[in-house]
Protein backbone atom coordinates (compact mmCIF):
# COMPACT_ATOMS: atom_id res chain seq x y z
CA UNK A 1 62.94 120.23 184.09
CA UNK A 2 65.69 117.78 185.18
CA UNK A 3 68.20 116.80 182.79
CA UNK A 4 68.91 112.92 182.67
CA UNK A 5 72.01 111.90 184.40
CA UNK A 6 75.08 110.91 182.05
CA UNK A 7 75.72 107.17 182.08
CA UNK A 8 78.87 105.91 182.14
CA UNK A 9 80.47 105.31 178.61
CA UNK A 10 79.75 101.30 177.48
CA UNK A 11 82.71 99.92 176.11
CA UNK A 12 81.58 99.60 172.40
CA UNK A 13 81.61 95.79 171.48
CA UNK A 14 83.84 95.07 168.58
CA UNK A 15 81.60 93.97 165.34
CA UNK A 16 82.22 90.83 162.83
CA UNK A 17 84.03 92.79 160.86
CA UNK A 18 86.58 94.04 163.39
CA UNK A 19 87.40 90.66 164.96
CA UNK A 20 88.11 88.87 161.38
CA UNK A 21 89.49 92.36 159.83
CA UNK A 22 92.88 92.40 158.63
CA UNK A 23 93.88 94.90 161.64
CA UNK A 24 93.12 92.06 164.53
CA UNK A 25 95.36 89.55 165.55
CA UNK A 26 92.86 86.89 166.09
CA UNK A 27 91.66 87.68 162.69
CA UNK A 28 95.20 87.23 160.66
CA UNK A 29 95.31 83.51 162.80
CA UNK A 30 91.48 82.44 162.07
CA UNK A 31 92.94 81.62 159.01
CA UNK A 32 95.26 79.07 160.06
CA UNK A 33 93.02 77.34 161.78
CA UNK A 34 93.54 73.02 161.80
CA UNK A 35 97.45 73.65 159.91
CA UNK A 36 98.94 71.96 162.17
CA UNK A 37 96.55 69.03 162.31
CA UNK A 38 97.15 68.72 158.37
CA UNK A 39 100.61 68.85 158.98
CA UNK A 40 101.36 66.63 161.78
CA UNK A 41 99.05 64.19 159.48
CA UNK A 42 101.35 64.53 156.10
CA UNK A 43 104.09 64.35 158.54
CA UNK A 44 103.18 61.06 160.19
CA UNK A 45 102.62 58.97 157.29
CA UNK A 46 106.16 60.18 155.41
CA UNK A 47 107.85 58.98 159.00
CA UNK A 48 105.94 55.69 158.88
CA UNK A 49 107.15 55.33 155.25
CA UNK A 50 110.12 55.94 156.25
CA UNK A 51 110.30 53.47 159.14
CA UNK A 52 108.77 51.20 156.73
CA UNK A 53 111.31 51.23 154.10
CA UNK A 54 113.97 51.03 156.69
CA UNK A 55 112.47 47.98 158.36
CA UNK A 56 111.77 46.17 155.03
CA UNK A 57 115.17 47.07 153.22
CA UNK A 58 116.64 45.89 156.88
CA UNK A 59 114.82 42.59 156.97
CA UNK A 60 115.78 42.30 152.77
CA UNK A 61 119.66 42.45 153.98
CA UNK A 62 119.24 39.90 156.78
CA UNK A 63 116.82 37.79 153.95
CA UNK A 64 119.83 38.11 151.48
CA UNK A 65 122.52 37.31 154.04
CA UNK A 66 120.73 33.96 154.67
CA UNK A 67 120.56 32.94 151.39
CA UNK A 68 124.18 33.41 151.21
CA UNK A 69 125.05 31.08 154.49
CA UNK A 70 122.57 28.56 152.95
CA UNK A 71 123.90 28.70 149.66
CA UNK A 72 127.21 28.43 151.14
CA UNK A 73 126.42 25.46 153.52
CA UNK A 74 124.92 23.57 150.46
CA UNK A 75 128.02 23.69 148.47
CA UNK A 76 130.06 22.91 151.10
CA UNK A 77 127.90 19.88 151.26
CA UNK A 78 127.72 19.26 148.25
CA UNK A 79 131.69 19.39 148.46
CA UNK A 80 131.38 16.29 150.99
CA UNK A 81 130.26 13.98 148.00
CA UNK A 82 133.41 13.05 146.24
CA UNK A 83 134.38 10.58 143.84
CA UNK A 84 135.90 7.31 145.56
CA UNK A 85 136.90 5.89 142.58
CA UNK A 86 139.44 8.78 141.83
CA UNK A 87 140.08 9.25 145.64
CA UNK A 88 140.97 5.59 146.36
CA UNK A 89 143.11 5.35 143.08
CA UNK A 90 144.81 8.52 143.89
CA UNK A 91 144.34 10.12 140.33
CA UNK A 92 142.73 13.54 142.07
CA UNK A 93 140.13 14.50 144.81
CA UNK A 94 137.00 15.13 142.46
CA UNK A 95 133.05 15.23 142.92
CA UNK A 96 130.94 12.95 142.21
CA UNK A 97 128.72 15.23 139.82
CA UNK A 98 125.47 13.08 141.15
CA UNK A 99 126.24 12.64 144.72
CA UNK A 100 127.07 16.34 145.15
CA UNK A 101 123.73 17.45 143.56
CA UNK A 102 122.04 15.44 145.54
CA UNK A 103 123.11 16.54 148.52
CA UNK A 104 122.96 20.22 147.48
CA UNK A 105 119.56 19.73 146.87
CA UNK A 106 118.78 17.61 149.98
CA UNK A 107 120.57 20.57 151.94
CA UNK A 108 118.52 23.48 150.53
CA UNK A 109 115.38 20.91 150.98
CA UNK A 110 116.06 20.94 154.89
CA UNK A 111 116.73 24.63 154.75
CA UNK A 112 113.06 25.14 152.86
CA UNK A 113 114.58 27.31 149.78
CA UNK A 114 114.99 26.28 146.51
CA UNK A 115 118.28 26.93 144.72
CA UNK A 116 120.56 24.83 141.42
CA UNK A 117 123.93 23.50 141.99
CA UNK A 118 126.71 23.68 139.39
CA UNK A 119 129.88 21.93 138.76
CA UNK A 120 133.39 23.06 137.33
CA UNK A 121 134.83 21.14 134.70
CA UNK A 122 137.47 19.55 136.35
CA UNK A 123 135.06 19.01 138.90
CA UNK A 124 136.51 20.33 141.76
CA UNK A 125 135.17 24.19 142.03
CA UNK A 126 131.03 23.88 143.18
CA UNK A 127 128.32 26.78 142.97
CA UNK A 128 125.16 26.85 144.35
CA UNK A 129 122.70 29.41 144.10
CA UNK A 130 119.92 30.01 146.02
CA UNK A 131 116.39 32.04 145.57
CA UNK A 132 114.19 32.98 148.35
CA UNK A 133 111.36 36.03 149.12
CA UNK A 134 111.34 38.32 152.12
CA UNK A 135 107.59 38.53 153.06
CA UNK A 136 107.39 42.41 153.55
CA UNK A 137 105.72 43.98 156.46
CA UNK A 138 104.60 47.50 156.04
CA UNK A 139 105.56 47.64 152.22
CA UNK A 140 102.84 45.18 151.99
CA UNK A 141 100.05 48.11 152.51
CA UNK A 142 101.68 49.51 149.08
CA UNK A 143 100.72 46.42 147.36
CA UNK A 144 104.57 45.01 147.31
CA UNK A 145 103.89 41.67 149.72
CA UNK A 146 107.42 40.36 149.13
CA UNK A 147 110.64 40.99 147.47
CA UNK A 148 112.96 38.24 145.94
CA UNK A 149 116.50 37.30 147.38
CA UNK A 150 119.47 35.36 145.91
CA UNK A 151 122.61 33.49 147.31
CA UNK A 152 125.32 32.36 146.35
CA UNK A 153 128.06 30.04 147.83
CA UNK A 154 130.93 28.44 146.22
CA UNK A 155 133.14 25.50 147.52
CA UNK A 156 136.29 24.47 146.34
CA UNK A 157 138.20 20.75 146.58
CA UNK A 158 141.55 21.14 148.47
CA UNK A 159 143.16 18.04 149.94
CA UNK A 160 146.66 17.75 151.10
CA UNK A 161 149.01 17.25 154.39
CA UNK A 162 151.16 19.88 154.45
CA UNK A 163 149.46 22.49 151.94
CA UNK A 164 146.23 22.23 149.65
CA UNK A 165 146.61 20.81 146.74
């Protein structure tokens, strides 16, 4: 009788239960599998909120600084209007409190804001104030679609030749 021949030894094939044990390496990763997808996700949006806020607060500053000029601009228009009865008579350089609201206004018109003009007393210290909205652009997809500005500008009366009076 002839004795079979030994075969070589077959590399036993690892089973389902050493590939996912706790022993293999590939096994303690499965786990983690699509973790850095979720991350680079959370990630992304709480950069583009950040961008966002930056852009929006940004264009709020430069929305707030031109309210200021225009406010500015409108009292120092208003400013122009004085009274020629006092100034011809030379009893003081004042406003004319009609003139100088009217032009205020007619100012801000051109400029496409809407603000209110007040008058000093004595009626040579002017203050306009001016409201306006920055139209946001990525606070908008939060349901916040603009955010309110004011101005302010103040002009004072000073006449004289060698120092204001």
């Amino acid at each position: 009788m002839t004795t079979p021949a030994p075969t070589p030894a077959q590399p036993e094939s690892p089973g389902p239960e050493s590939e996912s044990g706790s022993g293999s390496v590939r096994g303690r990763l499965r786990g983690d599998e699509g973790g850095i997808a979720i991350y680079t996700a959370i990630v992304t949006v709480a950069l583009l909120g950040i961008i966002g806020l930056a852009i929006d607060g940004g264009g709020k500053l430069r929305a707030t600084e031109r309210a200021d000029a225009v406010a500015m601009e409108a009292a120092r228009a208003a400013g122009q209007a004085i009274d020629p009865a006092d100034a011809v008579t030379g009893s003081g350089v004042r406003v004319d409190p009609e003139a100088a609201q009217a032009a205020a206004q007619a100012y801000l018109a051109r400029a496409g804001t809407q603000g209110t003009a007040t008058l000093s007393d004595d009626r040579t210290q002017l203050t306009v104030t001016v409201q306006d909205a920055y139209a946001t652009k990525f606070l908008a997809i939060v349901g916040i679609g603009s955010m309110s500005v004011t101005g302010h500008g103040n002009a004072r009366l000073l006449h004289g030749v060698t120092q204001p009076q």
